[in-house]
C-alpha atoms as a PDB file:
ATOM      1  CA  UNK A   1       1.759  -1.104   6.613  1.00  0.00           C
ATOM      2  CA  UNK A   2       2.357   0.858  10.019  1.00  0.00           C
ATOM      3  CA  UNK A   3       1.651   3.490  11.796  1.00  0.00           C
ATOM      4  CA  UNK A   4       4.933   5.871  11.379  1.00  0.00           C
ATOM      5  CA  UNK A   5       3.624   8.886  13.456  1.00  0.00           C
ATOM      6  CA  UNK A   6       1.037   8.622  16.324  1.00  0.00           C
ATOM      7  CA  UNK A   7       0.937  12.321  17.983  1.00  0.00           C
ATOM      8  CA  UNK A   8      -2.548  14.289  19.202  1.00  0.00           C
ATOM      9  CA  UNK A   9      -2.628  16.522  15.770  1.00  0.00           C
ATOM     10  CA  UNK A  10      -1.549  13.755  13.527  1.00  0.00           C
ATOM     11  CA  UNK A  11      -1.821   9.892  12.617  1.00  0.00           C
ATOM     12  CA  UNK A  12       0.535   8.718   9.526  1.00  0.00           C
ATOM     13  CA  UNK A  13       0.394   5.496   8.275  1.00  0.00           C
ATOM     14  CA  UNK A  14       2.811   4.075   5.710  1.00  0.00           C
ATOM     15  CA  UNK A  15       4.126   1.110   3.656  1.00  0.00           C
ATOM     16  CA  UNK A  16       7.099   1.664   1.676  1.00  0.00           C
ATOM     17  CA  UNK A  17       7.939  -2.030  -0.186  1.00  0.00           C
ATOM     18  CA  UNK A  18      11.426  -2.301   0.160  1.00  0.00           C
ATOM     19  CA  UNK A  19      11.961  -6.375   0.481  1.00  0.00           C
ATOM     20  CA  UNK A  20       9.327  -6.487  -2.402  1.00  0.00           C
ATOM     21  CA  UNK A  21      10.910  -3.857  -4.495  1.00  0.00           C
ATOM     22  CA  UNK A  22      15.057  -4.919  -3.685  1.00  0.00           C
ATOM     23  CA  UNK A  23      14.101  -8.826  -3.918  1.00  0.00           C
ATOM     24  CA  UNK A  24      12.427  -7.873  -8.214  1.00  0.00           C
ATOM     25  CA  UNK A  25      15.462  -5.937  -8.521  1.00  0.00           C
ATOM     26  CA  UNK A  26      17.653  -8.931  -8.032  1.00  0.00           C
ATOM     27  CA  UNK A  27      14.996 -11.170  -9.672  1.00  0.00           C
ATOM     28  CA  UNK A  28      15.455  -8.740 -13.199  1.00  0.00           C
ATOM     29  CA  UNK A  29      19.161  -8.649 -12.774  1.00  0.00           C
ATOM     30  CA  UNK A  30      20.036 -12.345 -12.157  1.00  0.00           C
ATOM     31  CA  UNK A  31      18.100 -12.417 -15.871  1.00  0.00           C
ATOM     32  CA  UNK A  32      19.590  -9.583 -17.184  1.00  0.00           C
ATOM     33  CA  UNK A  33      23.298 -10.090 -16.270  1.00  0.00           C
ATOM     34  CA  UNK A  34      23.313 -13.708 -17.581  1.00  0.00           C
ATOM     35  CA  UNK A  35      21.409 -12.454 -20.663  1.00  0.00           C
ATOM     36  CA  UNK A  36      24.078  -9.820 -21.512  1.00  0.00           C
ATOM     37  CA  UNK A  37      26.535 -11.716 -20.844  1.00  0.00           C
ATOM     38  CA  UNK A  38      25.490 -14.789 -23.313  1.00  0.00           C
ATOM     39  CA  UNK A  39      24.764 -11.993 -26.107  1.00  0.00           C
ATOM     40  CA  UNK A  40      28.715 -10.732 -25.351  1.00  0.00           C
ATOM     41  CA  UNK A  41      29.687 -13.809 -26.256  1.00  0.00           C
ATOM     42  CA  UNK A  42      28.754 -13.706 -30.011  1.00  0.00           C
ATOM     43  CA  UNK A  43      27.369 -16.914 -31.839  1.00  0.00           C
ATOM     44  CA  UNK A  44      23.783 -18.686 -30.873  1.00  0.00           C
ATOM     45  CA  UNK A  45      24.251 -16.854 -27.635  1.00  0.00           C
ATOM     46  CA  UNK A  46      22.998 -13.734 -28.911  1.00  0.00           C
ATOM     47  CA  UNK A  47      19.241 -15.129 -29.701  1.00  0.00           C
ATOM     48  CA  UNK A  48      19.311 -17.004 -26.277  1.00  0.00           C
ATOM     49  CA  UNK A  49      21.035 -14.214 -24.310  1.00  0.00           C
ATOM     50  CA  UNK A  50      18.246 -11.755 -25.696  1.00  0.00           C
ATOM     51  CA  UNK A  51      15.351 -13.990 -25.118  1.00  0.00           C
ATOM     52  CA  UNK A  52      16.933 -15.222 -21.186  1.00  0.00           C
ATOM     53  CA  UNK A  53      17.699 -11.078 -20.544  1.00  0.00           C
ATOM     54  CA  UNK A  54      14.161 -10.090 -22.230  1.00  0.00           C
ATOM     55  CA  UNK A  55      12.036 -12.683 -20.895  1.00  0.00           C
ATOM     56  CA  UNK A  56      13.571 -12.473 -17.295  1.00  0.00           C
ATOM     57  CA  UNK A  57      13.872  -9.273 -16.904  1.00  0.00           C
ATOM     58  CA  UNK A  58      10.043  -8.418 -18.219  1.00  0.00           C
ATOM     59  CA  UNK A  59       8.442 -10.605 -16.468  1.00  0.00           C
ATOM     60  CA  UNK A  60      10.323  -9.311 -12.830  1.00  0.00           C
ATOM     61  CA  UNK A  61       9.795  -5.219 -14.217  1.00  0.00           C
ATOM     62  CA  UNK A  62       6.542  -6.731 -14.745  1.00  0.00           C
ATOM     63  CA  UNK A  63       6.204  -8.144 -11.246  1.00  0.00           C
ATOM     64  CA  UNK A  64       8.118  -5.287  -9.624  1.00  0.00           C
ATOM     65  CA  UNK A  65       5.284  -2.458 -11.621  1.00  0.00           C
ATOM     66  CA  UNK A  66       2.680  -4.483 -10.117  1.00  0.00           C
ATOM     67  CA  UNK A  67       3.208  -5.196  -6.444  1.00  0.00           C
ATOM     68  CA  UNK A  68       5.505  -2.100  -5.862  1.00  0.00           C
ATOM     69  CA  UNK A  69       3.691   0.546  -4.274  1.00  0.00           C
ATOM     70  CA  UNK A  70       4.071   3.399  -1.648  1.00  0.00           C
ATOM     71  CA  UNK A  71       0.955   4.149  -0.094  1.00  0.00           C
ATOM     72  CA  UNK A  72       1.152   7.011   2.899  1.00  0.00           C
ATOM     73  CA  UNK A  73      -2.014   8.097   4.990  1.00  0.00           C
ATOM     74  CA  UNK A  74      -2.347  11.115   6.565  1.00  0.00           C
ATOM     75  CA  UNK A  75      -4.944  12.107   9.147  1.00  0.00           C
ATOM     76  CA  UNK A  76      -3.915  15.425   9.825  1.00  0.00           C
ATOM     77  CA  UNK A  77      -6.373  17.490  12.704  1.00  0.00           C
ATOM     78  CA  UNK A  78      -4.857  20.799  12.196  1.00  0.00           C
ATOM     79  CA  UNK A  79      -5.632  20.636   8.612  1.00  0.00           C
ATOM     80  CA  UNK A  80      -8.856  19.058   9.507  1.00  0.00           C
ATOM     81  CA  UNK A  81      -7.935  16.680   6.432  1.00  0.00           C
ATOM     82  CA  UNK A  82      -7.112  13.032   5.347  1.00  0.00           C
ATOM     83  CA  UNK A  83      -4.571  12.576   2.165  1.00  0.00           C
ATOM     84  CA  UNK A  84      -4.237   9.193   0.699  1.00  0.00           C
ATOM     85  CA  UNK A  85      -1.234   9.129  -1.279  1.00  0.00           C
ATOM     86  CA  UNK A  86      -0.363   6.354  -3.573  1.00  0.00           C
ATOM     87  CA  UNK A  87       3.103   5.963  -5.716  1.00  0.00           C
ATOM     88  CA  UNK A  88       3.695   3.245  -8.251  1.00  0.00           C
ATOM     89  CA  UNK A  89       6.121   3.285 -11.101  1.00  0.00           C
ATOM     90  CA  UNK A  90       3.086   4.817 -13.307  1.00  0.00           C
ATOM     91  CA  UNK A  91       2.544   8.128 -11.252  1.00  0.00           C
ATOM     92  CA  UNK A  92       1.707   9.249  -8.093  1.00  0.00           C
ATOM     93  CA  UNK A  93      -2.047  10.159  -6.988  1.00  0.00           C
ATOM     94  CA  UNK A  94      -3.141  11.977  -3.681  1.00  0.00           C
ATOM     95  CA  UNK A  95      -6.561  11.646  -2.655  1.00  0.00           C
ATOM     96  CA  UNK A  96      -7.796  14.206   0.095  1.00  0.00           C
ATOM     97  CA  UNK A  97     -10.817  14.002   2.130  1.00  0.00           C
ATOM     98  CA  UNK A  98     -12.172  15.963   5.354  1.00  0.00           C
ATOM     99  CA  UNK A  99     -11.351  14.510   8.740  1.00  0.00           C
ATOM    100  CA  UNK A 100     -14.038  15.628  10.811  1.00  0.00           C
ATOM    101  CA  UNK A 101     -16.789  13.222   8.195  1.00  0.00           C
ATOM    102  CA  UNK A 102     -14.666  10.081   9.098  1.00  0.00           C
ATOM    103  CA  UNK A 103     -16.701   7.690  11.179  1.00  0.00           C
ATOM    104  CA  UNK A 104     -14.580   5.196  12.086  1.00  0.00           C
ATOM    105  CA  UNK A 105     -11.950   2.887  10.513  1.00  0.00           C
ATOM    106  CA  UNK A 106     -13.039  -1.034   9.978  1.00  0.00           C
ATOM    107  CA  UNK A 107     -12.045  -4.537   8.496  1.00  0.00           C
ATOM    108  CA  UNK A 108     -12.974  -5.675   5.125  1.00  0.00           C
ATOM    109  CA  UNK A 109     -12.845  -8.983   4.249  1.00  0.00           C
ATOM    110  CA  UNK A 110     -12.925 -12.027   1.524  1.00  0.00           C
ATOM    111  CA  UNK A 111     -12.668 -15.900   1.491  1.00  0.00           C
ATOM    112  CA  UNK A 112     -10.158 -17.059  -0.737  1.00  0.00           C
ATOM    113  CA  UNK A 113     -11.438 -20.754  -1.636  1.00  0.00           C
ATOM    114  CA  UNK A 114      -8.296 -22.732  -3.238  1.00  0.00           C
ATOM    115  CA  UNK A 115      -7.436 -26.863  -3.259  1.00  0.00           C
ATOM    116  CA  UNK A 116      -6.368 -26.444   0.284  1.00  0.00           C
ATOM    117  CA  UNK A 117      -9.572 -25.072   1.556  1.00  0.00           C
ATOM    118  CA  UNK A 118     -10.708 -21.519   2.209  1.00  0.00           C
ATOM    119  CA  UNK A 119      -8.834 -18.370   4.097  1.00  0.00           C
ATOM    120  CA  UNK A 120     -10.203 -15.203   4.623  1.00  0.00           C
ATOM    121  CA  UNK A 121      -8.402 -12.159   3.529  1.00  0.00           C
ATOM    122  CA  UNK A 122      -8.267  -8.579   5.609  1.00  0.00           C
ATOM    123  CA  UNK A 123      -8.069  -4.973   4.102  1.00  0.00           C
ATOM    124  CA  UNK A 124      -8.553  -2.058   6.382  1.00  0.00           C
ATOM    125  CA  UNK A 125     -11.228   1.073   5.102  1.00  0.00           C
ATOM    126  CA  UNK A 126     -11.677   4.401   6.253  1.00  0.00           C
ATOM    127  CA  UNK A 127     -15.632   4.941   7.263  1.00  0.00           C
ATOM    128  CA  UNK A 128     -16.620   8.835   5.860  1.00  0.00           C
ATOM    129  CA  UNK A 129     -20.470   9.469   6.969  1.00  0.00           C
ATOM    130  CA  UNK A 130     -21.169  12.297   5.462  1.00  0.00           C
ATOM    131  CA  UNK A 131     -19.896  14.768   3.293  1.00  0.00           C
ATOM    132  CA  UNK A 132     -19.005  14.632  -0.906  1.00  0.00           C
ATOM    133  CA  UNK A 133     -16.877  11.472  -0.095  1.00  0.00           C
ATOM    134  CA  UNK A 134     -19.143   9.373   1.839  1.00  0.00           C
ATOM    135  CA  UNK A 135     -18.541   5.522   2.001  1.00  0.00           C
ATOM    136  CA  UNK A 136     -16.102   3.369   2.429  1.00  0.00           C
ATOM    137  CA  UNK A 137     -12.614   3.695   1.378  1.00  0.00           C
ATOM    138  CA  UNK A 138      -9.797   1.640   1.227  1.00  0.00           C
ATOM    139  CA  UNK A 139      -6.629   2.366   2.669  1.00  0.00           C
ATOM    140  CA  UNK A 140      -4.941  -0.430   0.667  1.00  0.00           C
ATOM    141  CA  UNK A 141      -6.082  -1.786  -2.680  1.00  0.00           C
ATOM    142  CA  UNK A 142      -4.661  -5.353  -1.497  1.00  0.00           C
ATOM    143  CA  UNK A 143      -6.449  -7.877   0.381  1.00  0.00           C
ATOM    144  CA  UNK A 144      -4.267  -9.843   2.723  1.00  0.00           C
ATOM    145  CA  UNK A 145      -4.247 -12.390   5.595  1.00  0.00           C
ATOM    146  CA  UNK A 146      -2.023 -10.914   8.438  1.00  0.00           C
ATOM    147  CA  UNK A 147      -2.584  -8.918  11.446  1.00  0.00           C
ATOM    148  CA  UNK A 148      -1.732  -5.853  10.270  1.00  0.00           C
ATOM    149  CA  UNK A 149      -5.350  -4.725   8.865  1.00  0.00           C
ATOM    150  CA  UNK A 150      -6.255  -5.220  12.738  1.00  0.00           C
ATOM    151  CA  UNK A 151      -3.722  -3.291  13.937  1.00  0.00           C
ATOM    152  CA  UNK A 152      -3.971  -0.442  11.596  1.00  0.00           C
ATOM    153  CA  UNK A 153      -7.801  -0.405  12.201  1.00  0.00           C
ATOM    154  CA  UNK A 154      -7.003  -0.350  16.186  1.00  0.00           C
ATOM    155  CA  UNK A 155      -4.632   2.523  15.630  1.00  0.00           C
ATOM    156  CA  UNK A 156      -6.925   5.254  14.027  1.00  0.00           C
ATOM    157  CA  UNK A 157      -9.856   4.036  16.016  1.00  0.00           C
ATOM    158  CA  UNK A 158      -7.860   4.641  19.594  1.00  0.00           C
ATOM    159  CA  UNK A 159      -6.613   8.507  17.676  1.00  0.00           C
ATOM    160  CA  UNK A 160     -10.158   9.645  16.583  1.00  0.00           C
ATOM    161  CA  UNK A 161     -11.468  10.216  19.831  1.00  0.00           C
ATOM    162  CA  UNK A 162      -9.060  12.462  21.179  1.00  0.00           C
ATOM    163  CA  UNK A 163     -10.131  14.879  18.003  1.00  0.00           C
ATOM    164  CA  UNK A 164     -13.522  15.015  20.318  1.00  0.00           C
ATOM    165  CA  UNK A 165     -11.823  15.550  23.628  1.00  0.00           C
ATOM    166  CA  UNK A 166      -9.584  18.506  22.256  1.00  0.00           C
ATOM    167  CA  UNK A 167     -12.324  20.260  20.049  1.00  0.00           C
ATOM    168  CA  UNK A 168     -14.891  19.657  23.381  1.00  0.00           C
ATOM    169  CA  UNK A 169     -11.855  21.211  25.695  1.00  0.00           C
ATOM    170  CA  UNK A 170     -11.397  24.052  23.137  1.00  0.00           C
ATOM    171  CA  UNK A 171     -14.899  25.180  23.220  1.00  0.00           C
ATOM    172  CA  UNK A 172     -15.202  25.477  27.262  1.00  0.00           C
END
């Protein structure tokens, strides 16, 4: 995820999957392709050609409907708002909350234990204090173990103050 607009009246932040999504896509169709083509050639290869095109290609649309997912946020001032969009091959869903009850941003996190020992896994949340939304909600569903939770969490911490110096400079 990253921040794709950084301005005084507005913060976006966005992750559009595209290596994910493009490297299924070739998963399902180096399946598929093979699949068809074993099924064009008439015989036994029909059966196999089905079951290498079918299997293949289910498990990577499978794959591709799980893990492929636009997710936009938008802390908008001027609308005194925050939409949380998310877009998966099921539907889309907004979520909107108001800006002025957000607290602060902050880092979740999990240990992962495995063979190899333990890790601990990062997910960014949105703080709301007050207001019918109040808690803690995340900005991405997925827990994961890069930087980018940090820097996401830097970037709307460093934009919510100046919503306090503008609406202080307004009122003098």
């Amino acid at each position: 995820m990253k921040v794709t607009r950084n301005d005084p009246n507005q913060l976006i932040l966005s992750d559009t999957p595209w290596f994910t999504g493009i490297t299924l896509v070739f998963f399902i169709l180096a399946f598929v392709g093979p699949g068809l083509f074993l099924m064009s050639e008439g015989g036994e290869g029909i059966l196999f050609g089905f079951i290498f095109a079918l299997g293949g290609g289910g498990l990577g649309f499978g794959a591709f409907c799980a893990f492929v997912r636009r997710v936009q946020v938008i802390l908008d001032r001027t609308k005194d708002s925050i939409v949380i969009r998310r877009q998966s091959v099921f539907g889309y869903e907004a979520v909107e909350h108001v800006l002025s009850n957000l607290s602060h941003a902050e880092i979740e996190s999990t240990t992962s234990r495995s063979n190899k020992g333990s890790s601990t896994l990062y997910r960014p949340v949105l703080v709301l204090n007050k207001g019918m939304s109040a808690g803690r909600h995340p900005i991405v569903e997925a827990y994961s173990n890069g930087s980018g939770s940090h820097r996401l969490v830097d970037a709307v911490n460093k934009w919510l103050p100046a919503r306090k110096v503008d609406s202080d400079s307004q009122s003098a």
